[in-house]
Protein backbone atom coordinates (compact mmCIF):
# COMPACT_ATOMS: atom_id res chain seq x y z
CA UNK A 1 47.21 -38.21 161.91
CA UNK A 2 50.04 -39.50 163.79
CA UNK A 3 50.09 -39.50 167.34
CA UNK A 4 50.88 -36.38 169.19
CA UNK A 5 51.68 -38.86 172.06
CA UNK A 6 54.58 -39.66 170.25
CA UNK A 7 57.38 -37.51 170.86
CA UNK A 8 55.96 -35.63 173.46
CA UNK A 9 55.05 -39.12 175.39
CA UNK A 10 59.06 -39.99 174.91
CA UNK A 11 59.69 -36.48 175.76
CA UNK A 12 57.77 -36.80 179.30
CA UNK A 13 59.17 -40.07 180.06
CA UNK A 14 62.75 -39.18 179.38
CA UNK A 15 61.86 -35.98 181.02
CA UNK A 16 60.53 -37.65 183.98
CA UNK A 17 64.09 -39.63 184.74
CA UNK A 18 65.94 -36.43 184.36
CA UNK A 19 63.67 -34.39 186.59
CA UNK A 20 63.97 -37.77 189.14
CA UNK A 21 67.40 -37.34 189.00
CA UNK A 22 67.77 -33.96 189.76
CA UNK A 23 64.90 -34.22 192.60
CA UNK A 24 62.81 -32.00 190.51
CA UNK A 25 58.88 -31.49 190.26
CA UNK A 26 56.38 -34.37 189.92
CA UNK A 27 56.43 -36.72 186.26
CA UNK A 28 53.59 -37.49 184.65
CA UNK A 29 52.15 -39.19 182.29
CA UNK A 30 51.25 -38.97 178.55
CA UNK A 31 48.40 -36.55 178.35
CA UNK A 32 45.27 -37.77 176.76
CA UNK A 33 45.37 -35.94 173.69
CA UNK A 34 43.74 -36.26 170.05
CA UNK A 35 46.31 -38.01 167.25
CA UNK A 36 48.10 -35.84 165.27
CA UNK A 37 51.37 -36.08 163.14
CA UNK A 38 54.30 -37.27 164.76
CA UNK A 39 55.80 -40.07 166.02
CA UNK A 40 57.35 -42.16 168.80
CA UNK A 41 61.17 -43.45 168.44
CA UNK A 42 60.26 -46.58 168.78
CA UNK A 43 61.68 -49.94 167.15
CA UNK A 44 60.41 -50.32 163.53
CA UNK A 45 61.79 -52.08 160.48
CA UNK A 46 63.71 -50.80 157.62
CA UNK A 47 64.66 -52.29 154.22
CA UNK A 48 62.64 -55.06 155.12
CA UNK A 49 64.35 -55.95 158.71
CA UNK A 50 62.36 -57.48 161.31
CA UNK A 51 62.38 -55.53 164.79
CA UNK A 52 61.55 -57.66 168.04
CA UNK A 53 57.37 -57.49 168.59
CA UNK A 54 55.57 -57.29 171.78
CA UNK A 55 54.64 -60.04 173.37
CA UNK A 56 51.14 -60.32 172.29
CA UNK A 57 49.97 -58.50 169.55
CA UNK A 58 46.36 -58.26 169.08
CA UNK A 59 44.83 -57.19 165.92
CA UNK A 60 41.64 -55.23 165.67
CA UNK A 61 38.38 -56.48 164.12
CA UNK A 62 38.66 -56.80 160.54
CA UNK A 63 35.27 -55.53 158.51
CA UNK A 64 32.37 -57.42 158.15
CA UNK A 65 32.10 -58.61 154.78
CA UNK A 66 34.13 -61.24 153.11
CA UNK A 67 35.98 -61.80 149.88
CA UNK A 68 34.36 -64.01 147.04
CA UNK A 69 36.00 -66.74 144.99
CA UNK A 70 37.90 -65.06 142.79
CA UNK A 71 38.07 -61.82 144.41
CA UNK A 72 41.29 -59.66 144.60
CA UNK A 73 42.09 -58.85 148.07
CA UNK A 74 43.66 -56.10 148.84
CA UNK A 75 44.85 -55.64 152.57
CA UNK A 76 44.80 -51.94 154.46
CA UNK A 77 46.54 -51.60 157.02
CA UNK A 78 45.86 -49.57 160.41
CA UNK A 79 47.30 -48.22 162.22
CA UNK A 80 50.99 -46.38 162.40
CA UNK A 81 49.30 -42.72 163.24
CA UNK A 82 45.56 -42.29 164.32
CA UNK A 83 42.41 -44.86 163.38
CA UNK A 84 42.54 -47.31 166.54
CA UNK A 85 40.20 -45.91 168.64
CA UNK A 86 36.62 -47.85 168.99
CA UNK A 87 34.85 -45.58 167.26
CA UNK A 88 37.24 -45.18 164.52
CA UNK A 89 37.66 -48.78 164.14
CA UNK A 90 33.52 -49.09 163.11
CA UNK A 91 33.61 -46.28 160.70
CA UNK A 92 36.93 -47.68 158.81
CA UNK A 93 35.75 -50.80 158.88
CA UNK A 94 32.34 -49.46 157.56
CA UNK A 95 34.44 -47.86 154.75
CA UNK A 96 35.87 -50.78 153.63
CA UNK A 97 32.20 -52.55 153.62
CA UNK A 98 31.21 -50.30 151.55
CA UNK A 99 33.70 -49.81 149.19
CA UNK A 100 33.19 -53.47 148.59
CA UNK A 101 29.62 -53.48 147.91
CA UNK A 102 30.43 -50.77 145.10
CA UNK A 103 33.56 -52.78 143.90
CA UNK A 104 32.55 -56.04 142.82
CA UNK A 105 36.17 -57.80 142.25
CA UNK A 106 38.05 -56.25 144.52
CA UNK A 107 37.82 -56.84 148.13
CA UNK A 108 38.84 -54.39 150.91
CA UNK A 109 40.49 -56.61 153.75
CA UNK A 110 40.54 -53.54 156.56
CA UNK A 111 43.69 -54.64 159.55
CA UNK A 112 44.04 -52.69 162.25
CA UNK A 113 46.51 -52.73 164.84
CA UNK A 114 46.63 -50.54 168.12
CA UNK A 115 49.29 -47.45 167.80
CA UNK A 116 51.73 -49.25 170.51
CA UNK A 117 51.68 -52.51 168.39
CA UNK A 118 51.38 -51.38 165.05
CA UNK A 119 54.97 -50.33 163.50
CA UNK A 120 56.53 -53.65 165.05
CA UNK A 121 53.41 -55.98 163.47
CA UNK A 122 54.05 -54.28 160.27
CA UNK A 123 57.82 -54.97 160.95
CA UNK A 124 57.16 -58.87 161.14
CA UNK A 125 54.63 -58.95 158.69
CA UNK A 126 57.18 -57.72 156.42
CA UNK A 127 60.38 -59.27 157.53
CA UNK A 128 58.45 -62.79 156.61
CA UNK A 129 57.20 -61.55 153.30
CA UNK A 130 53.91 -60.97 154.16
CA UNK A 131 52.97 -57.53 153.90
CA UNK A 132 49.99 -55.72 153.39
CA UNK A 133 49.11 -53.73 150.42
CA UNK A 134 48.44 -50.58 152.00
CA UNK A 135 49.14 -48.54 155.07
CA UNK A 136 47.68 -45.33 156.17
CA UNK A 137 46.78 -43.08 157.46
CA UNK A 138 50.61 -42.38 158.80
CA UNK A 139 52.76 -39.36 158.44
CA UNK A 140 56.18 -38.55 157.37
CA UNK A 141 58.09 -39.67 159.97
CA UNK A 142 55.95 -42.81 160.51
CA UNK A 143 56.45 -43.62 156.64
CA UNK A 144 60.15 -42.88 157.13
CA UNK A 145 60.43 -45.70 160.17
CA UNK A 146 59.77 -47.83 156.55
CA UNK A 147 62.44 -46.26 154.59
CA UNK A 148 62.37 -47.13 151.25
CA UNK A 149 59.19 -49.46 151.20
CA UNK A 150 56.59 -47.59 149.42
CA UNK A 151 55.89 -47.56 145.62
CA UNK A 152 56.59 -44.84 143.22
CA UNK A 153 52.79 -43.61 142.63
CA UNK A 154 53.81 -41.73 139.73
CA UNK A 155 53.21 -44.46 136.95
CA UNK A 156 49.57 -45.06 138.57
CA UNK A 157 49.19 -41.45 138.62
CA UNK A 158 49.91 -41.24 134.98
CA UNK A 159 48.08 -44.27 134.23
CA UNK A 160 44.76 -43.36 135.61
CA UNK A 161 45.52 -39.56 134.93
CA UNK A 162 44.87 -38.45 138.63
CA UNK A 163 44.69 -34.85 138.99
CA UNK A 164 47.47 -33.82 141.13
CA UNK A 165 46.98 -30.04 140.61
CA UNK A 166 44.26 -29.73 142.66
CA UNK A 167 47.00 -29.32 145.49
CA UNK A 168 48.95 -26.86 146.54
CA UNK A 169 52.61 -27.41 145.27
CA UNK A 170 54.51 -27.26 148.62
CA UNK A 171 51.92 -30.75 150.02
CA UNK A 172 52.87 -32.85 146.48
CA UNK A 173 56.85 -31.82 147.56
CA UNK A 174 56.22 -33.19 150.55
CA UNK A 175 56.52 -36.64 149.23
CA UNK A 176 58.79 -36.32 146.15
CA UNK A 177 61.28 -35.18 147.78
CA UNK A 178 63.76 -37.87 149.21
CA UNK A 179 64.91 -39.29 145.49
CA UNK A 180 62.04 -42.37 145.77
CA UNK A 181 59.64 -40.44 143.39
CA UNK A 182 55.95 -39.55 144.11
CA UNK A 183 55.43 -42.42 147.00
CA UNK A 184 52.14 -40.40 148.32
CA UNK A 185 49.49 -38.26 147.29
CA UNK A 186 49.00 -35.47 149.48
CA UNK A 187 45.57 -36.04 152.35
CA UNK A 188 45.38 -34.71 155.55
CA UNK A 189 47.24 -31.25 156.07
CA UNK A 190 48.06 -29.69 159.24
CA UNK A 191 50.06 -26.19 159.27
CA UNK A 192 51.83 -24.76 161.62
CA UNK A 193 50.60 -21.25 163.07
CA UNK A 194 51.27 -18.91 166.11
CA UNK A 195 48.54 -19.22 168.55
CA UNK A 196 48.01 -16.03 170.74
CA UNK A 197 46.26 -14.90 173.60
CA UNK A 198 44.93 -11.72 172.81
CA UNK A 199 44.07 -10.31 176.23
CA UNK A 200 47.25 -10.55 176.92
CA UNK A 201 48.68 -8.18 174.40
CA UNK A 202 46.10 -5.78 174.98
CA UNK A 203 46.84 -5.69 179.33
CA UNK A 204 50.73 -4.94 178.07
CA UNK A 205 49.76 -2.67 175.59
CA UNK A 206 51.14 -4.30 172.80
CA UNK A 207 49.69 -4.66 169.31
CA UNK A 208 48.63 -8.01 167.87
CA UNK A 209 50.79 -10.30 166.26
CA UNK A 210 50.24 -10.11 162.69
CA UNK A 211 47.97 -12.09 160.40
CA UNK A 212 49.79 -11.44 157.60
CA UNK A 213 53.09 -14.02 156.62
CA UNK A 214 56.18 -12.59 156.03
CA UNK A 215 54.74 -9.15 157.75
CA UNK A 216 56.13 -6.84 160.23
CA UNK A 217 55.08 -5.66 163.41
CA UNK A 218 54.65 -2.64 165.90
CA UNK A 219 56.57 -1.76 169.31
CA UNK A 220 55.22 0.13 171.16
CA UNK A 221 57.19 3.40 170.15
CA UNK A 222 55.77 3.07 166.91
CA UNK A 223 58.74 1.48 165.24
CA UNK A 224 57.87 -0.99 162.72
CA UNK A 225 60.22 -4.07 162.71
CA UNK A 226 60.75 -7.79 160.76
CA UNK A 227 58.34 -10.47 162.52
CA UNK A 228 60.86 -12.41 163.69
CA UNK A 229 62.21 -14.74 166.00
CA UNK A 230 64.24 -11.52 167.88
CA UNK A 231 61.43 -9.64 167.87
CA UNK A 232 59.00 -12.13 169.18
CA UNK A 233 61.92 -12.87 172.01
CA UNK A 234 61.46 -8.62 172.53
CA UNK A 235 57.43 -8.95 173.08
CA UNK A 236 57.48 -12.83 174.72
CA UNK A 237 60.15 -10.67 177.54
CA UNK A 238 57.13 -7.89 177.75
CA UNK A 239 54.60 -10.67 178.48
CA UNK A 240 56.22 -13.05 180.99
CA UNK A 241 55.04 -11.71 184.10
CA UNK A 242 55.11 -13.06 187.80
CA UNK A 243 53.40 -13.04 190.39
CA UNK A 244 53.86 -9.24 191.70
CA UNK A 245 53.05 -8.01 188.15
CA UNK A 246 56.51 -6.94 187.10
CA UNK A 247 57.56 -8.12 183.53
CA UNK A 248 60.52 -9.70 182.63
CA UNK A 249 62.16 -6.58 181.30
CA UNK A 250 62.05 -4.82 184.61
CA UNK A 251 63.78 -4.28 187.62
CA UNK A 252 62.96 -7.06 190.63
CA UNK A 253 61.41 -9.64 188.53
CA UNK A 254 61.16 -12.79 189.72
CA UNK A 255 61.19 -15.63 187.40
CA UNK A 256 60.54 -18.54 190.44
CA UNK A 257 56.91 -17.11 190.54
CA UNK A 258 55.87 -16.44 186.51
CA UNK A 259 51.93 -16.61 186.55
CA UNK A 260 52.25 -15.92 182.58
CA UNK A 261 54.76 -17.04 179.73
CA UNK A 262 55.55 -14.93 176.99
CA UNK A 263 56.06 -18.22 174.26
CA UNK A 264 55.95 -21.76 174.23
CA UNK A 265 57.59 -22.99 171.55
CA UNK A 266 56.65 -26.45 169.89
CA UNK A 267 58.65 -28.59 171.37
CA UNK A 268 57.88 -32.46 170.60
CA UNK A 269 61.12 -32.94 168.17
CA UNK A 270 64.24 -30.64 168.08
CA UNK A 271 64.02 -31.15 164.25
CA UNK A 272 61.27 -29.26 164.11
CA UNK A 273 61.75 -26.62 166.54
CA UNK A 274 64.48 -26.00 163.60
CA UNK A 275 62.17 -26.63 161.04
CA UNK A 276 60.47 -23.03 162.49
CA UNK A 277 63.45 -21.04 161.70
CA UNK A 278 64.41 -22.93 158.48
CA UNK A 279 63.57 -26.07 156.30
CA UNK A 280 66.72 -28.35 156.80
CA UNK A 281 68.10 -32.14 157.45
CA UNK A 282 70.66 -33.82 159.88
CA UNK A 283 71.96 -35.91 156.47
CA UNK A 284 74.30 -34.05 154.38
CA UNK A 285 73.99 -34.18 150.46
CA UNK A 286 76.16 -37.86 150.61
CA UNK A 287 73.40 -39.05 152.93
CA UNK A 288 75.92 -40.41 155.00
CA UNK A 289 77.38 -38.13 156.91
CA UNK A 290 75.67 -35.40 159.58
CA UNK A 291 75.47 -32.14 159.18
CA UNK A 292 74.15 -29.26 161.40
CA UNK A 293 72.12 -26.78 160.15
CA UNK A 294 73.06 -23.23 161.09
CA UNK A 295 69.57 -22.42 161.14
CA UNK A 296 68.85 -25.68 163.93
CA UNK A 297 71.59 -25.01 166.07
CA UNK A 298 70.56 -21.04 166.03
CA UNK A 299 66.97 -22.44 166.63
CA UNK A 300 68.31 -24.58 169.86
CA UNK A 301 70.55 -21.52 171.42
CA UNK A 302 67.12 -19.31 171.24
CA UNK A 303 65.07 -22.48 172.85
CA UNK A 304 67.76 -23.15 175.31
CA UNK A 305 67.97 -19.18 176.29
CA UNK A 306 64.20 -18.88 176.27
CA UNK A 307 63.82 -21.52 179.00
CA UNK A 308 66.99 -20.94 180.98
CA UNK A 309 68.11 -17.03 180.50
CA UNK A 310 65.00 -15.40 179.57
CA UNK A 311 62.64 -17.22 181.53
CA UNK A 312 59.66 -16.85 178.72
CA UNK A 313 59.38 -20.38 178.66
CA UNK A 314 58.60 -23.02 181.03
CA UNK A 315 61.20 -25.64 182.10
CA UNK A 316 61.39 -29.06 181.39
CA UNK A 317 59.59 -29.92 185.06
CA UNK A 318 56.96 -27.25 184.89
CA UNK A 319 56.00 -28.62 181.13
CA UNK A 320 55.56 -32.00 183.18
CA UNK A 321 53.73 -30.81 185.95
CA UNK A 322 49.84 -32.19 185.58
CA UNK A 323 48.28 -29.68 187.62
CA UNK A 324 50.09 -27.03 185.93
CA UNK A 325 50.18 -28.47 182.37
CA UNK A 326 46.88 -30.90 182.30
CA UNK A 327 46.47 -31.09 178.71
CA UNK A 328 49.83 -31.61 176.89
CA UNK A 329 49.95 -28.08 175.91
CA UNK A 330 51.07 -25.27 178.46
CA UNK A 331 48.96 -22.78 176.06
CA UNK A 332 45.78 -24.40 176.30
CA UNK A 333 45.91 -23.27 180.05
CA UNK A 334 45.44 -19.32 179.53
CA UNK A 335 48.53 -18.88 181.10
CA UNK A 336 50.84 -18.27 178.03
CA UNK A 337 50.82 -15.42 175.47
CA UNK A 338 51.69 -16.94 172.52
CA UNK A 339 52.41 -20.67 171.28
CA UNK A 340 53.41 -21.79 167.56
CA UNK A 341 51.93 -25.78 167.22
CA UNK A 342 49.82 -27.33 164.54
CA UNK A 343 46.36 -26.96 163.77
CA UNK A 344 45.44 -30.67 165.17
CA UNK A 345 46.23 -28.82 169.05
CA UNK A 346 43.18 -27.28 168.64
CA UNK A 347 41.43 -30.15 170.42
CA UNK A 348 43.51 -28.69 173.56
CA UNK A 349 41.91 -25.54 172.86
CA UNK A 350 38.31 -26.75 172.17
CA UNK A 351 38.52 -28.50 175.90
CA UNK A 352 38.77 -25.17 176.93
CA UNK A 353 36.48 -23.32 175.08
CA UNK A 354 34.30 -22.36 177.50
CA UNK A 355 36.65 -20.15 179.83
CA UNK A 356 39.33 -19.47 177.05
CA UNK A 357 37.55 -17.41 174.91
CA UNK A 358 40.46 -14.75 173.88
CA UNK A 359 42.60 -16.62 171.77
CA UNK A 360 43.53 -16.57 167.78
CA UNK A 361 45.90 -17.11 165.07
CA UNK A 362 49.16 -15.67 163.60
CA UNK A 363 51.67 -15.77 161.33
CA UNK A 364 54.80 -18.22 162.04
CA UNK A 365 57.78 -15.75 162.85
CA UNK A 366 60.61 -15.03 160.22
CA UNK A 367 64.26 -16.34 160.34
CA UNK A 368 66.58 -13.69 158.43
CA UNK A 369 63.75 -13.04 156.31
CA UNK A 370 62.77 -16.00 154.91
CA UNK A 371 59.24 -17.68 156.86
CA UNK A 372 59.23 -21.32 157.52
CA UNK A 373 56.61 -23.22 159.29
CA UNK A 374 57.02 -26.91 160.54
CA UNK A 375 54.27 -29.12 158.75
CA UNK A 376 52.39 -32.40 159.31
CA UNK A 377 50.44 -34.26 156.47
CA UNK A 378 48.81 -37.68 156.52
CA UNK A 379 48.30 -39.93 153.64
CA UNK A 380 47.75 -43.61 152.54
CA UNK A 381 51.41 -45.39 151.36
CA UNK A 382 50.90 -48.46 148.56
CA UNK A 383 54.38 -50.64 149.79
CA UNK A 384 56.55 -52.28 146.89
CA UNK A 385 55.73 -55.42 147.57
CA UNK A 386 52.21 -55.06 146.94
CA UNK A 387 51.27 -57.97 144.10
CA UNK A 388 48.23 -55.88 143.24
CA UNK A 389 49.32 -51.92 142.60
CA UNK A 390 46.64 -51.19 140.03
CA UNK A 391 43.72 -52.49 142.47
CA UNK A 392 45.46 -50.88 145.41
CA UNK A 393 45.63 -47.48 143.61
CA UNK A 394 41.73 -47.38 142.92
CA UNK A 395 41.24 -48.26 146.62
CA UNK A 396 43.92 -45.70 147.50
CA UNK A 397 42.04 -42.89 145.60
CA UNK A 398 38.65 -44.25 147.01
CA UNK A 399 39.74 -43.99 150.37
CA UNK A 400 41.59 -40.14 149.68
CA UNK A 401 38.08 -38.74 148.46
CA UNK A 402 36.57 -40.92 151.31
CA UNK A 403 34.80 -37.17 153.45
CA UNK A 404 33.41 -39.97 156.56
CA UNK A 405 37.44 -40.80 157.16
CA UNK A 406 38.36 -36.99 156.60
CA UNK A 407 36.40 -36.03 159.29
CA UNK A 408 37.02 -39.01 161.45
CA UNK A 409 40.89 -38.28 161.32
CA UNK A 410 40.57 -34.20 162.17
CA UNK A 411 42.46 -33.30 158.81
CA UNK A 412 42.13 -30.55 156.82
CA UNK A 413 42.30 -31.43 153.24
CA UNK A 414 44.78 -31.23 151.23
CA UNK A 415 42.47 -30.32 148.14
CA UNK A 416 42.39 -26.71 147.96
CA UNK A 417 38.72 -26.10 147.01
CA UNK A 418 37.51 -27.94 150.24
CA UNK A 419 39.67 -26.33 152.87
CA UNK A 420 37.39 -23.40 153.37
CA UNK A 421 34.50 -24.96 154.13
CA UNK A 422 35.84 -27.28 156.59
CA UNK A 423 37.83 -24.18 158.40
CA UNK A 424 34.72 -22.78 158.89
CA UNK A 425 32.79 -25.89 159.92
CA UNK A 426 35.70 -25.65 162.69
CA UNK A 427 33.84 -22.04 164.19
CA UNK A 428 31.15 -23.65 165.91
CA UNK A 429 33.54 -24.75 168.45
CA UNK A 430 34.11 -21.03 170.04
CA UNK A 431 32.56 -18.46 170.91
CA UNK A 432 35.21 -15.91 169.56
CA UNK A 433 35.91 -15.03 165.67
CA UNK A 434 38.70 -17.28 164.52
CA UNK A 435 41.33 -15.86 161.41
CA UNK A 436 40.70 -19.49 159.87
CA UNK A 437 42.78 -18.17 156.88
CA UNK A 438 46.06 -17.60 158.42
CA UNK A 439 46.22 -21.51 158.84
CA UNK A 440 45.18 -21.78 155.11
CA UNK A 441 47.69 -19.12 154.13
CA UNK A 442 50.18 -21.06 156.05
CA UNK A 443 50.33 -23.88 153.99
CA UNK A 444 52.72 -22.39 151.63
CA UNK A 445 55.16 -21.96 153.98
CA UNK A 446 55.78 -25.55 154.77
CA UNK A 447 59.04 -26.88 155.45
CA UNK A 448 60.30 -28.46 152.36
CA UNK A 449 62.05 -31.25 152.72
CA UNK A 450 60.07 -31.93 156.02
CA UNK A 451 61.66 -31.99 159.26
CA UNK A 452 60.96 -35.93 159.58
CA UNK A 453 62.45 -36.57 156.68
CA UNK A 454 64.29 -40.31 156.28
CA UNK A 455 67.92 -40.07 157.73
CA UNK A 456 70.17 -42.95 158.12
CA UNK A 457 69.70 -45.47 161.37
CA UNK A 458 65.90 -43.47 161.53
CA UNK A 459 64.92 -44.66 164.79
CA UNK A 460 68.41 -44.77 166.44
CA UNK A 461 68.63 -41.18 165.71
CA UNK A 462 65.96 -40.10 166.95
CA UNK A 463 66.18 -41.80 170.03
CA UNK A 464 69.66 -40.07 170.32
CA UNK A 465 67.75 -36.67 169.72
CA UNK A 466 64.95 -37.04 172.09
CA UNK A 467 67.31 -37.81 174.86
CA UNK A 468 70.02 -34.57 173.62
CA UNK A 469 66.25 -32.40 173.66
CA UNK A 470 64.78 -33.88 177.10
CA UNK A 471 68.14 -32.98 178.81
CA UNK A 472 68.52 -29.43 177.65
CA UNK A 473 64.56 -28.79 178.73
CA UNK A 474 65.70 -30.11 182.51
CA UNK A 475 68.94 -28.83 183.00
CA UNK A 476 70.12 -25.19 183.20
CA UNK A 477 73.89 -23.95 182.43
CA UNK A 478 74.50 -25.91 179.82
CA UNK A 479 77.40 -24.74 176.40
CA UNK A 480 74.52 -25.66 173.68
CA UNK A 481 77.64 -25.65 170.99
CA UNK A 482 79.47 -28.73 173.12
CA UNK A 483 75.94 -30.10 173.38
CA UNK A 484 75.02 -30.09 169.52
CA UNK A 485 78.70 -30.98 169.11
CA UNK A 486 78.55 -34.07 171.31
CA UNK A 487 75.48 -34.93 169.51
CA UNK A 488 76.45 -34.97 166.01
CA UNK A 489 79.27 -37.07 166.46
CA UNK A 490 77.35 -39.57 168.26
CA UNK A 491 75.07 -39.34 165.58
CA UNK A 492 77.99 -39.94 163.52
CA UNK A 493 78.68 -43.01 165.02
CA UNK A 494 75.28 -44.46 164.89
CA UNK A 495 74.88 -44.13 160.90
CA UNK A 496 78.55 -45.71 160.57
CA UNK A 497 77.33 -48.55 162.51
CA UNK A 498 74.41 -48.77 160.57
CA UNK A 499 71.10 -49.74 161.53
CA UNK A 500 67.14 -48.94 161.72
């Protein structure tokens, strides 16, 4: 997994000068949260540039064993997403070891780099021709930071006739669908689902959300409507509630003192707050010029509203506040209804397992019909310049069926016949009855292309979209349209310049 310190640590500390500015609530910083898949904007080559390292960049322990005369050596590299922690460190290594011992030949050189140092080693070991063979685990947008690096699998595939129809369509997509050809094989999966607190819809009186994609829903009068984005705005309004117990549809509310939030969007990356409404991309078919999805900007107006008019979001300040918001995740608090994020948050949720014992899963709301749910996937990426593709490949497959790194990243794999079991491996955490399948069921409604897929100047835009996001979630009043406006043709600007 890639970090989920990525975006939502640039998020807090863009946040965090905003909120300064305006004499706002306390910053904070990055909460210590498991990795999952997405990434930082942070300075990373592209075409093969070299981007200015830290200072001192310190690589991790390489495994044990060493190659033999004659050996090929193939070099993994660690680590753009998740797989620098201690104890992750001693099983890849391990992995590698072993591996080894059952590959006489071929030897398994395991480099590791710490997240914060990683994507600008891998930028210098490639601007002076020296990169590694392969690079993983690391998601879409971490791959994309490497635009146009990584080797068409699809000849290996066919060579070594790898069964790619043991996954679901909608993962192999995932990476076939920029014009490169096949450069992954899908991994790690994460979907996207709608966490709810189900006490809460039982004190308002409200039905359940529905477990069902592409369902409906009942109101209260009986009336059975689309589960959408409106009516999802209808309920979140019926379960915002401050501190006197009115609800944010009545008379006298008071949205200074909300002791529960209706929603809480995900809100690391505005592309993928779009990506929940509608699969889409900021690069137009020329791949030159930006474009604004209808669906993204409609996405941002019901964001903005929910945070600023509606109130049945938190703010920019409150999302920032530790002692409201200790754990990265204002839902993992008990203190909001519902919450659409990945299935990697549930480490959020598991710290809280023993006094939030209520929750469970949903069904991603509808956009004028048609479901879409933002997506993260993990993988291992063989780069172009690798000198040995057909030894790389059979390491690449060893380390995809490799269950010890599985389990040490938190994935769910991608392989269909194995997700059951390790949803329900995933029970013993909680005391309540988890609907495992709606996460398995909401695989197929992926975002396709993904939400992080490659745009020109990759890093410069994002950094132009995190600051554009960050702003709206601290400031009230704004015209969204002169916002998105103003963004795009600053966006503009930065892929005519050109770079990474």
């Amino acid at each position: 997994m890639e970090r989920s310190l990525g975006r939502l640590a640039v998020l807090i500390s863009v946040l965090a000068l905003l909120v300064g500015a305006c004499s706002a609530t306390s910053s904070s910083s990055a909460p210590a949260s498991q990795a999952a898949a997405s990434e930082a904007a942070s300075p990373a080559a592209s075409g093969g540039e070299s981007a200015s390292p830290s200072p001192v960049i310190t690589p991790l322990p390489n495994n044990a064993s060493q190659a033999k005369p004659g050996d090929v050596v193939v070099r993994w590299y660690c680590c753009l997403g998740t797989g620098d922690a201690p104890e992750q460190v001693t099983v890849e290594q391990k992995v590698a070891d072993d591996f080894n011992t059952a590959n006489p030949g071929i030897h398994l050189q395991f480099e590791g780099f710490v997240y914060a140092a990683a994507r600008d080693a891998l930028s210098v070991q490639l601007g002076s021709g020296n990169g590694p063979d392969l690079v993983g685990p690391l998601g879409i947008g971490g791959a994309n930071a490497f635009h146009g690096q990584w080797l068409d699998l699809q000849p290996l595939i066919d060579k070594n006739k790898f069964d790619m129809t043991q996954f679901p369509a909608s993962t192999v997509h995932l990476y076939n669908a920029g014009g490169d050809g096949q450069v992954g094989i899908p991994y790690a999966v994460y979907p996207s689902v709608l966490f709810y607190k189900a006490g809460a819809f039982k004190e308002a009186g409200l039905k359940e959300p529905p477990h069902t994609w592409n369902s409906t829903y009942t109101m209260p009068d009986g009336s059975k409507v689309p589960w959408d984005w409106d009516t999802v705005r209808k309920i979140a309004l019926m379960l915002t509630v401050d501190k006197n117990g009115k609800d944010a549809t009545e008379s006298g509310f008071d949205p200074d003192n909300i002791v529960q939030w209706g929603i809480e969007p995900q809100r690391d990356d505005m592309r993928q707050t779009g990506a929940y409404w509608k699969a889409g991309a900021f690069a137009a078919a020329d791949g030159k010029t930006v474009q604004m999805p209808d669906a993204w900007v409609a996405s941002w107006h019901w964001f903005y509203d929910a945070i600023w008019k509606d109130h049945i979001s938190t703010t920019g300040p409150q999302f920032l506040n530790t002692d409201f918001n200790p754990g990265g995740y204002p839902f993992f608090t008990g203190k909001v209804a519902m919450s659409t994020n990945y299935l990697w948050s549930l480490y959020g949720l598991k710290d809280a397992a023993a006094t939030f014992t209520d929750w469970n899963m949903a069904a991603t709301p509808s956009y004028q019909g048609q479901t879409t749910a933002a997506f993260n996937a993990d993988t291992f990426r063989i780069l172009k310049g690798s000198k040995h593709p057909d030894e790389t490949f059979k390491v690449l497959t060893y380390l995809l069926g490799n269950q010890d790194l599985l389990k040490l990243y938190g994935g769910m794999p991608a392989v269909e016949s194995k997700q059951d079991a390790f949803l329900q491996g995933l029970q013993s955490d909680y005391k309540q009855q988890i609907d495992w399948n709606v996460a398995k069921q909401g695989i197929a409604f992926a975002d396709v292309p993904n939400f992080e897929s490659y745009t020109p100047a990759y890093n410069q835009t994002l950094d132009l979209i995190n600051t554009f996001y960050t702003k709206w979630q601290a400031t009230s009043g704004l015209d969204i349209d002169k916002e998105v406006a103003d963004m795009k043709s600053q966006m503009q600007a930065i892929w005519d310049k050109g770079g990474n």
